[in-house]
Protein backbone atom coordinates (compact mmCIF):
# COMPACT_ATOMS: atom_id res chain seq x y z
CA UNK A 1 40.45 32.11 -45.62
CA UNK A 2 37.89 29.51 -46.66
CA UNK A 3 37.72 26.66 -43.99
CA UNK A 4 38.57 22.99 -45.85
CA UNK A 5 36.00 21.05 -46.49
CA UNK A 6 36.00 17.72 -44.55
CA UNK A 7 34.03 15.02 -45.26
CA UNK A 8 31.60 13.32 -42.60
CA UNK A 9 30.31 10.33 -42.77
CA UNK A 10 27.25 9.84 -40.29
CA UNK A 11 24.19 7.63 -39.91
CA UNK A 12 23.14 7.26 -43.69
CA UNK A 13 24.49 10.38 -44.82
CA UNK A 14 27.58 11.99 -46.60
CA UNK A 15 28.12 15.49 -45.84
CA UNK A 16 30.90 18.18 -46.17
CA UNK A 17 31.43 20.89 -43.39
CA UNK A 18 33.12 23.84 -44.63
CA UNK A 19 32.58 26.32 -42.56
CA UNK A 20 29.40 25.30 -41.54
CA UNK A 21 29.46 24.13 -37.91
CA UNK A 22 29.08 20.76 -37.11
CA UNK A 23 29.54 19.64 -33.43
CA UNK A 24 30.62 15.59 -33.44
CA UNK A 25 29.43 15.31 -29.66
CA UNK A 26 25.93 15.75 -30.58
CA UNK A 27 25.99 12.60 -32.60
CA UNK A 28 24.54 10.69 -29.64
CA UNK A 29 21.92 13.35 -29.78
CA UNK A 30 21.05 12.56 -33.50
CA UNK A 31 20.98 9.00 -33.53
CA UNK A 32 18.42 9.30 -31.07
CA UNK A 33 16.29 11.54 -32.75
CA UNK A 34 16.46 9.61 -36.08
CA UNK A 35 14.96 7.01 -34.11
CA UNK A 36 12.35 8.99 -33.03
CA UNK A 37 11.42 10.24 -36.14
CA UNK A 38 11.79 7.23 -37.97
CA UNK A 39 9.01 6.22 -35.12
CA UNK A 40 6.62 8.96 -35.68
CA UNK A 41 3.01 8.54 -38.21
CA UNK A 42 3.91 9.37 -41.43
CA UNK A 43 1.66 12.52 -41.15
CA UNK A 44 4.11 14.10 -39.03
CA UNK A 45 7.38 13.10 -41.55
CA UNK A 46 5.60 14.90 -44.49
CA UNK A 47 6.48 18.53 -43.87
CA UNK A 48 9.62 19.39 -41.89
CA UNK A 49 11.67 22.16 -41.07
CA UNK A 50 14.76 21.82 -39.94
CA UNK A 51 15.65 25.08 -37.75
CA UNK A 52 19.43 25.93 -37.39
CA UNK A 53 20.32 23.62 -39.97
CA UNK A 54 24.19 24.19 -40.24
CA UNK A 55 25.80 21.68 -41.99
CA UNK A 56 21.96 20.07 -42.58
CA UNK A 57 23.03 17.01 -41.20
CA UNK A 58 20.17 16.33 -38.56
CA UNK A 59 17.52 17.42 -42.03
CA UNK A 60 19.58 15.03 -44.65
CA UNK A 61 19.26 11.96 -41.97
CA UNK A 62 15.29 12.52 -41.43
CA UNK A 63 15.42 12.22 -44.59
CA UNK A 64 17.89 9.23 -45.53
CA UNK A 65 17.12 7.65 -42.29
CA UNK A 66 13.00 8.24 -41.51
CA UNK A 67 11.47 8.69 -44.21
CA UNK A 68 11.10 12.24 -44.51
CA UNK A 69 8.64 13.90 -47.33
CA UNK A 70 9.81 17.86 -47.81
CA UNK A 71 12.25 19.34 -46.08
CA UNK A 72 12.90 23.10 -45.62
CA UNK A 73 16.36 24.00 -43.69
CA UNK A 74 16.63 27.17 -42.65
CA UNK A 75 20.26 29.26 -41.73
CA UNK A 76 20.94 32.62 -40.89
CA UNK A 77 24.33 32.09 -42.32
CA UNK A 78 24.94 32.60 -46.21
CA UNK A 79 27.67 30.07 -46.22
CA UNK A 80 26.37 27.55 -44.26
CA UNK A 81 23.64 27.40 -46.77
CA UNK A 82 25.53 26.87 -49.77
CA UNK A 83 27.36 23.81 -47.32
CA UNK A 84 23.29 22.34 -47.04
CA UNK A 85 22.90 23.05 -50.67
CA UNK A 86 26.09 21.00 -51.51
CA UNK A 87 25.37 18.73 -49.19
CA UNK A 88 21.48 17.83 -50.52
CA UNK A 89 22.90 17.43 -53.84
CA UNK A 90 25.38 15.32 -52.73
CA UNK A 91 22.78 12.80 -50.80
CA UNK A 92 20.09 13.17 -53.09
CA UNK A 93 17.89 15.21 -51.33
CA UNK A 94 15.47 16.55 -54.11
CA UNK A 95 12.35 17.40 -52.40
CA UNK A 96 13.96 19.93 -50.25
CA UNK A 97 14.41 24.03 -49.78
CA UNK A 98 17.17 26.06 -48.23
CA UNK A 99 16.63 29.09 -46.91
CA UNK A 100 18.99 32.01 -45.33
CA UNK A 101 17.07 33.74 -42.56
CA UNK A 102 15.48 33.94 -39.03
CA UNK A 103 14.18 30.81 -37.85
CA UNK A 104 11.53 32.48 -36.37
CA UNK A 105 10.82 34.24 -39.22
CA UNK A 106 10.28 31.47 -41.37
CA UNK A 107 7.94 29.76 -38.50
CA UNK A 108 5.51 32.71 -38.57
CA UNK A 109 5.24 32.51 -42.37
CA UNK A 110 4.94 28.90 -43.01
CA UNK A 111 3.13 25.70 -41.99
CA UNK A 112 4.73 22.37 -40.93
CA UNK A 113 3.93 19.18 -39.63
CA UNK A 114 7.21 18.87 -37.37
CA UNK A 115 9.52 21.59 -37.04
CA UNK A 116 13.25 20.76 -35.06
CA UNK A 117 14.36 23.70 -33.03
CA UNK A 118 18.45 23.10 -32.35
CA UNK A 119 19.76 26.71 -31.39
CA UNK A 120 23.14 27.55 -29.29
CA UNK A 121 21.48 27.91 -26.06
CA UNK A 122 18.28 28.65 -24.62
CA UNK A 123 15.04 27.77 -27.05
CA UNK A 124 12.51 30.33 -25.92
CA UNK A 125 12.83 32.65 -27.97
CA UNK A 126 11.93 30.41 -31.16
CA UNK A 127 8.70 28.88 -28.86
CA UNK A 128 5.94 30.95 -29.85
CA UNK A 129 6.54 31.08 -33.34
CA UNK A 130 6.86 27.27 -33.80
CA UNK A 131 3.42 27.02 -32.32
CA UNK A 132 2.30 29.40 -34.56
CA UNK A 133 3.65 27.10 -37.67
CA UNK A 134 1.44 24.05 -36.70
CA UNK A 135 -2.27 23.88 -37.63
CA UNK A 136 -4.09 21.35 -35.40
CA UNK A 137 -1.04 19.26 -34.75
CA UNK A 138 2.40 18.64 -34.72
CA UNK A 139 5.74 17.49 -33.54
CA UNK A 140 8.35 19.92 -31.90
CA UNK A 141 11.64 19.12 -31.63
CA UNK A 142 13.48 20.84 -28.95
CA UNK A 143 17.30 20.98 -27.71
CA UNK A 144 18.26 22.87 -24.85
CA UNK A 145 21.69 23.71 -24.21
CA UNK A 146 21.56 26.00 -21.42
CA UNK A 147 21.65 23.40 -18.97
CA UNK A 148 23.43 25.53 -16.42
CA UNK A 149 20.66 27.97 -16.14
CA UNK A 150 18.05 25.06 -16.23
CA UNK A 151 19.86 22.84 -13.31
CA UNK A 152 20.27 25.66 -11.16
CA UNK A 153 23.71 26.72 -11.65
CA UNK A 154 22.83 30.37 -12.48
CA UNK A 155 19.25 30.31 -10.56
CA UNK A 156 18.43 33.91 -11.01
CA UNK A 157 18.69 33.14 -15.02
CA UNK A 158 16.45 30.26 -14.74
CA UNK A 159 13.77 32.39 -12.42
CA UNK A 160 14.14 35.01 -14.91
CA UNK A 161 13.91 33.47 -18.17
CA UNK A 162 11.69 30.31 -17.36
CA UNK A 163 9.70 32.02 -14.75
CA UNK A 164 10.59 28.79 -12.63
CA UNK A 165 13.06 28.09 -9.53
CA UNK A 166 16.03 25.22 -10.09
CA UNK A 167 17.37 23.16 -7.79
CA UNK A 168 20.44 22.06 -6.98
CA UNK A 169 20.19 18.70 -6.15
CA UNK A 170 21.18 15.24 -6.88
CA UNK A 171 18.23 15.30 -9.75
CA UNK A 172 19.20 18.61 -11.11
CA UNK A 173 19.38 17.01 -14.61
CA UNK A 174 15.75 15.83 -14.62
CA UNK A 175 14.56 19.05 -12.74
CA UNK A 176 16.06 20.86 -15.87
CA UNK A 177 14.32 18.32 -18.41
CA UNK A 178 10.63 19.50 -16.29
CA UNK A 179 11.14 23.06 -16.40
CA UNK A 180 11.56 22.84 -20.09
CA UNK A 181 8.96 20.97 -20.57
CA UNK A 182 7.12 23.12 -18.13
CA UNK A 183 8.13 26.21 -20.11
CA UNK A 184 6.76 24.42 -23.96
CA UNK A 185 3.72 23.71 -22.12
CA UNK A 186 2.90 27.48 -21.42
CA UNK A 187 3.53 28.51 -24.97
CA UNK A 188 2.06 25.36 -26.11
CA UNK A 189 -1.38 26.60 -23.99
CA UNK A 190 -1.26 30.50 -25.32
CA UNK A 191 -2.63 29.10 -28.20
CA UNK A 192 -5.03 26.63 -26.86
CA UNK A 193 -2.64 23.66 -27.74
CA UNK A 194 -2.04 20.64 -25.27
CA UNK A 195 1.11 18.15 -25.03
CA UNK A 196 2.82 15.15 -25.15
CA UNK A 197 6.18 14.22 -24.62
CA UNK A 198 7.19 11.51 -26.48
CA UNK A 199 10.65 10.95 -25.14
CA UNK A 200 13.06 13.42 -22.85
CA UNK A 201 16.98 12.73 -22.68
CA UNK A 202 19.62 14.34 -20.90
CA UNK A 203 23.52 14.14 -21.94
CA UNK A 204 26.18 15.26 -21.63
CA UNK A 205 25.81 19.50 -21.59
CA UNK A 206 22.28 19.07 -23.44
CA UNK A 207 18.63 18.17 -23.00
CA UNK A 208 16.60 16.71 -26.00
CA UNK A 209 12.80 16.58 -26.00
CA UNK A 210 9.87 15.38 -29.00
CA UNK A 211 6.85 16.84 -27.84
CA UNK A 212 3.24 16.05 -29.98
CA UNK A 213 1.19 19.21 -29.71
CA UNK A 214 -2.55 19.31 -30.57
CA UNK A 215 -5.17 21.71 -30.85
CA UNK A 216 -7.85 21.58 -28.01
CA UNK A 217 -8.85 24.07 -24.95
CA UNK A 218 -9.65 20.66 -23.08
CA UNK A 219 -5.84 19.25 -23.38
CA UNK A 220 -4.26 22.91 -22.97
CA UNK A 221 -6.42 22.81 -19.70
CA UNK A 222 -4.84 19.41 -18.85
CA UNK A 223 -1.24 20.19 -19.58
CA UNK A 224 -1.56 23.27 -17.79
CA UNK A 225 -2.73 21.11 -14.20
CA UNK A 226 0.35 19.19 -15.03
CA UNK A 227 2.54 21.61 -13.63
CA UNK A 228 3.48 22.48 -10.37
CA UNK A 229 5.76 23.23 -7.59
CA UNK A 230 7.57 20.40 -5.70
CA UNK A 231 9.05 20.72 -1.90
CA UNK A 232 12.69 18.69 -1.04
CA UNK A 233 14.36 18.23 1.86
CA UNK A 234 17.75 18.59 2.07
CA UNK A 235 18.53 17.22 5.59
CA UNK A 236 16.82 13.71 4.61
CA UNK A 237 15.95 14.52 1.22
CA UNK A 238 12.28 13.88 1.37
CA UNK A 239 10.58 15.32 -1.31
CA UNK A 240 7.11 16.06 -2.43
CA UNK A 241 5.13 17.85 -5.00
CA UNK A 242 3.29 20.83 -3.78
CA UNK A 243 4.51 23.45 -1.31
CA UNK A 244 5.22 22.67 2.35
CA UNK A 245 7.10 24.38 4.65
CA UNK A 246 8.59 21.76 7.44
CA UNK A 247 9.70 18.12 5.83
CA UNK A 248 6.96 15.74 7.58
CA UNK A 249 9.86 13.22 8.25
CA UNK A 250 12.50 15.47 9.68
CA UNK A 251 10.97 18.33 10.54
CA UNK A 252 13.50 20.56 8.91
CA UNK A 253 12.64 23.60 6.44
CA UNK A 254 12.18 22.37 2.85
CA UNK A 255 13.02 24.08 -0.07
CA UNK A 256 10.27 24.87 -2.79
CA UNK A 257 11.30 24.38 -6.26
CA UNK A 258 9.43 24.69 -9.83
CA UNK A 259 7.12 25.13 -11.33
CA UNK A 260 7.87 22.06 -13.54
CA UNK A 261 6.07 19.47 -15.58
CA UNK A 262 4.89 16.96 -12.94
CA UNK A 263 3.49 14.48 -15.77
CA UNK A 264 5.33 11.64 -17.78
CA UNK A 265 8.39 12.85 -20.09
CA UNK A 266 8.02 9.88 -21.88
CA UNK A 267 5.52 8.03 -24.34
CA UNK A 268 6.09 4.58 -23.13
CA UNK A 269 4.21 3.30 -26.83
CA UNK A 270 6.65 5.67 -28.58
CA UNK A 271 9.86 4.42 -27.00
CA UNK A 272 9.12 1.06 -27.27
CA UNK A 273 8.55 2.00 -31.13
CA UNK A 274 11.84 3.90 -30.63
CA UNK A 275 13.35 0.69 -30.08
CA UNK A 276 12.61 -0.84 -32.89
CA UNK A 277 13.41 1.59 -34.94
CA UNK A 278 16.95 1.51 -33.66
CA UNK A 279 17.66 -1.92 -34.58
CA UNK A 280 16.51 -1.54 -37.79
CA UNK A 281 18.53 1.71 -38.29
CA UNK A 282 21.81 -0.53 -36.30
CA UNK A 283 21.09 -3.02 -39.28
CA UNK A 284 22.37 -0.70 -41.76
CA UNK A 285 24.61 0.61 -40.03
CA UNK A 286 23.05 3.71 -39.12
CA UNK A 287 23.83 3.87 -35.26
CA UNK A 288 27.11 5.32 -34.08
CA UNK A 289 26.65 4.23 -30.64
CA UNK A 290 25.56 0.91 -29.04
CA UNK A 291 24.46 2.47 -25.78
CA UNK A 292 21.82 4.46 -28.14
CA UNK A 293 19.14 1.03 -27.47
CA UNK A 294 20.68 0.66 -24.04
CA UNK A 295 19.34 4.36 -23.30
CA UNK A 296 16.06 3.85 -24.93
CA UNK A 297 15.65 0.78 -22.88
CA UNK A 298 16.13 2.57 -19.59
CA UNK A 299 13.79 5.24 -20.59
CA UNK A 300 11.27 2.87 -20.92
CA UNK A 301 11.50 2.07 -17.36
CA UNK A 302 11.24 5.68 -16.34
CA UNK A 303 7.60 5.86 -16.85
CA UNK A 304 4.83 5.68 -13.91
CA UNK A 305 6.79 6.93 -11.37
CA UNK A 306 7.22 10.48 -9.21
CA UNK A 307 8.81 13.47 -10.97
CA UNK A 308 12.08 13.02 -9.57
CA UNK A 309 14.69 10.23 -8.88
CA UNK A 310 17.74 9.36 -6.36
CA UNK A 311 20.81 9.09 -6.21
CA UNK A 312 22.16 5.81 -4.55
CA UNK A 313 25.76 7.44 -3.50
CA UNK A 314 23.80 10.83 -1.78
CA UNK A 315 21.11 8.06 -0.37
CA UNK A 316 24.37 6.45 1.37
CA UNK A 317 26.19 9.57 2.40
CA UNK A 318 23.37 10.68 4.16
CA UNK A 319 23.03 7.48 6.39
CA UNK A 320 27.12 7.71 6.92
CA UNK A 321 26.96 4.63 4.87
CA UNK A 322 29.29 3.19 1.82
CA UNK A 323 27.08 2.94 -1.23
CA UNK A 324 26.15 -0.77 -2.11
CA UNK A 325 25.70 -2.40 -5.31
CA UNK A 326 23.14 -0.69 -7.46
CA UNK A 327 21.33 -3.50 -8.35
CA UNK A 328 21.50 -5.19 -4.84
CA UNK A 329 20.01 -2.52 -3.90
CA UNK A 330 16.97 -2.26 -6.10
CA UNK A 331 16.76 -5.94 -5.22
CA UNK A 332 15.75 -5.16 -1.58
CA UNK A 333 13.87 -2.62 -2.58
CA UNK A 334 11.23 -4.66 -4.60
CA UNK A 335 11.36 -7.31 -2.19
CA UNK A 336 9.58 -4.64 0.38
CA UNK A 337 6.98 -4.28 -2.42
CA UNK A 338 7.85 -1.06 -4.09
CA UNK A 339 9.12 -0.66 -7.85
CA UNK A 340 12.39 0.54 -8.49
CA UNK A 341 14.27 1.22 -11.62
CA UNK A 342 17.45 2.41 -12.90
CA UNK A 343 17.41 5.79 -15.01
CA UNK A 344 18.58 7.29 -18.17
CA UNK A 345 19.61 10.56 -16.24
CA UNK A 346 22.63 9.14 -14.46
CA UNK A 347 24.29 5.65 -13.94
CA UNK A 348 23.77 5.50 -9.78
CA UNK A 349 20.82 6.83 -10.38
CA UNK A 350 17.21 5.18 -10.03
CA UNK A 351 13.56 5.88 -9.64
CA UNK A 352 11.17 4.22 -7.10
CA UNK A 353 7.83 4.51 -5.77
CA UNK A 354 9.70 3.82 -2.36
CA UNK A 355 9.50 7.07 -0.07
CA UNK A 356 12.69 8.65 1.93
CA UNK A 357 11.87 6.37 5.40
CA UNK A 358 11.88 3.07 3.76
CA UNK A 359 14.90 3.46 1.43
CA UNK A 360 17.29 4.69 4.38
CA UNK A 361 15.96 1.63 6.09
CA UNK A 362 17.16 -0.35 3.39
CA UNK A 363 20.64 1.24 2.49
């Protein structure tokens, strides 16, 4: 029986799902990246593919919304791409193509200027042939959605399939965001092509990343330096990057985790362009969520410190203490002279330049 059509109003766009899937959590997820591709160069908007395109919902707002040029979506399923075809028509998408077959497929034969990788799961697979569709460079768009394997929840997955160890801690989430990164970094290098991430989110069950790409032995060399393995301690957790057996504070065994990408997961220039391109899309309505600016915001206060962040509520448990006020707490912290933020990846979460001895001290 043919699923009934029902009709979806989202961002600028119009569109009818049919039986084309369309997940309404991930609208978050989308409003965030029409920001960020409403902030890219317009060199980067001219040519886009739009990989697992479904309903072609995510293609039809780069498009409405930033300012796309041609769009090609691509779906392995015949009626999901009569749903994009409908649904082009129906927005007034003319400069676009719809075509039913492999993602990766399509990648190896074509070249684009940004390409949006969205698959049910892991992204991997779809890696190397997105590198293989940019010339000199390029935008990838990455979501993750195997966030279980990437936090550490199945570790022999992660070890297997990412070549990289999890952990389990109270930063799982941005451990997850690193190995990723770590993991579009090697494929990026294979073919001599350096990074950088533009802006990194994690919600809910997903992970989101824009990563430039360009063409250069010299900044393949320097992405590839930007990833290593970290040591944490889970008796005072101290942590480090680079491998060391006994924690230098407590003397306990630490526990060696990564490789991951040790360098910033944010452009701060971008974001704060990200910004800005969220009011104006809020203006016309385009936002479906207020916190949307909020998150960008806190993002922007992510950048310049360590590759990790704490948790206030584990910091407390761990001196047998109830947790104070976040922001009391960051208060004391500056006035010892260290920065300290809040972050994206968790609401008691924040990131400092403070080590392990000086924030128990303060708790």
């Amino acid at each position: 029986m043919e699923k009934i059509e029902t009709l979806i109003r989202e961002g600028r766009a119009k569109i009818r799902t049919g039986d084309a899937f369309y997940n309404p959590h991930m609208r978050f997820c989308r409003d965030v990246s029409s920001c960020a591709f409403k902030s890219l160069e317009e060199e980067f908007r001219e040519n886009v593919c739009d990989g697992f395109s479904a309903s072609g919902i995510r293609g039809i707002r780069y498009y409405l919304e930033g300012g796309a040029g041609k769009v090609d979506f691509v779906d392995a399923n015949a009626s999901a791409c009569g749903i994009i075809r409908k649904n082009c028509r129906s927005n007034k998408i003319k400069d676009c193509k719809v075509f039913k077959e492999d993602v990766a497929l399509l990648l190896l034969r074509n070249k684009y200027d940004f390409v949006e990788l969205d698959p049910f799961g892991s992204p991997l697979d779809f890696l190397y042939p997105a590198m293989r569709a940019f010339r000199k460079r390029g935008i990838l768009s990455v979501t993750a959605t195997d966030t279980a394997v990437l936090c550490g929840a199945h570790r022999n997955a992660c070890i297997r399939n990412y070549f990289s160890h999890p952990l389990r801690s109270e930063y799982f989430n941005e451990m997850g965001i690193r190995i990723l990164l770590r993991a579009i970094a090697q494929y990026a290098s294979s073919y001599d092509f350096g990074i950088t991430p533009l802006f990194s989110l994690s919600k809910r069950h997903y992970f989101k990343t824009f990563v430039f790409v360009e063409r250069s032995a010299q900044k393949a060399f320097e992405s590839a330096v930007k990833c290593e393995s970290i040591s944490h301690c889970f008796n005072c957790l101290h942590r480090e990057i680079g491998i060391r057996e006994a924690c230098p504070v407590c003397k306990k065994k630490m526990t060696r985790a990564g490789p991951i990408w040790i360098g910033e997961i944010h452009d701060l220039g971008f974001l704060r362009r990200m910004e800005q391109s969220c009011e104006e899309l809020e203006e016309i309505n385009a936002m479906g969520d207020s916190k949307v600016k909020e998150t960008i915001q806190r993002m922007e206060k992510e950048v310049g410190f360590p590759p990790w962040h704490f948790n206030l509520h584990a910091l407390s448990s761990k001196q047998k203490k109830s947790s104070p006020k976040i922001e009391e707490f960051l208060g004391k912290v500056r006035k010892k002279g260290f920065r300290a933020e809040r972050t994206h990846f968790e609401d008691n979460g924040f990131k400092t330049d403070a080590g392990i001895k000086v924030l128990r001290k303060i708790v």
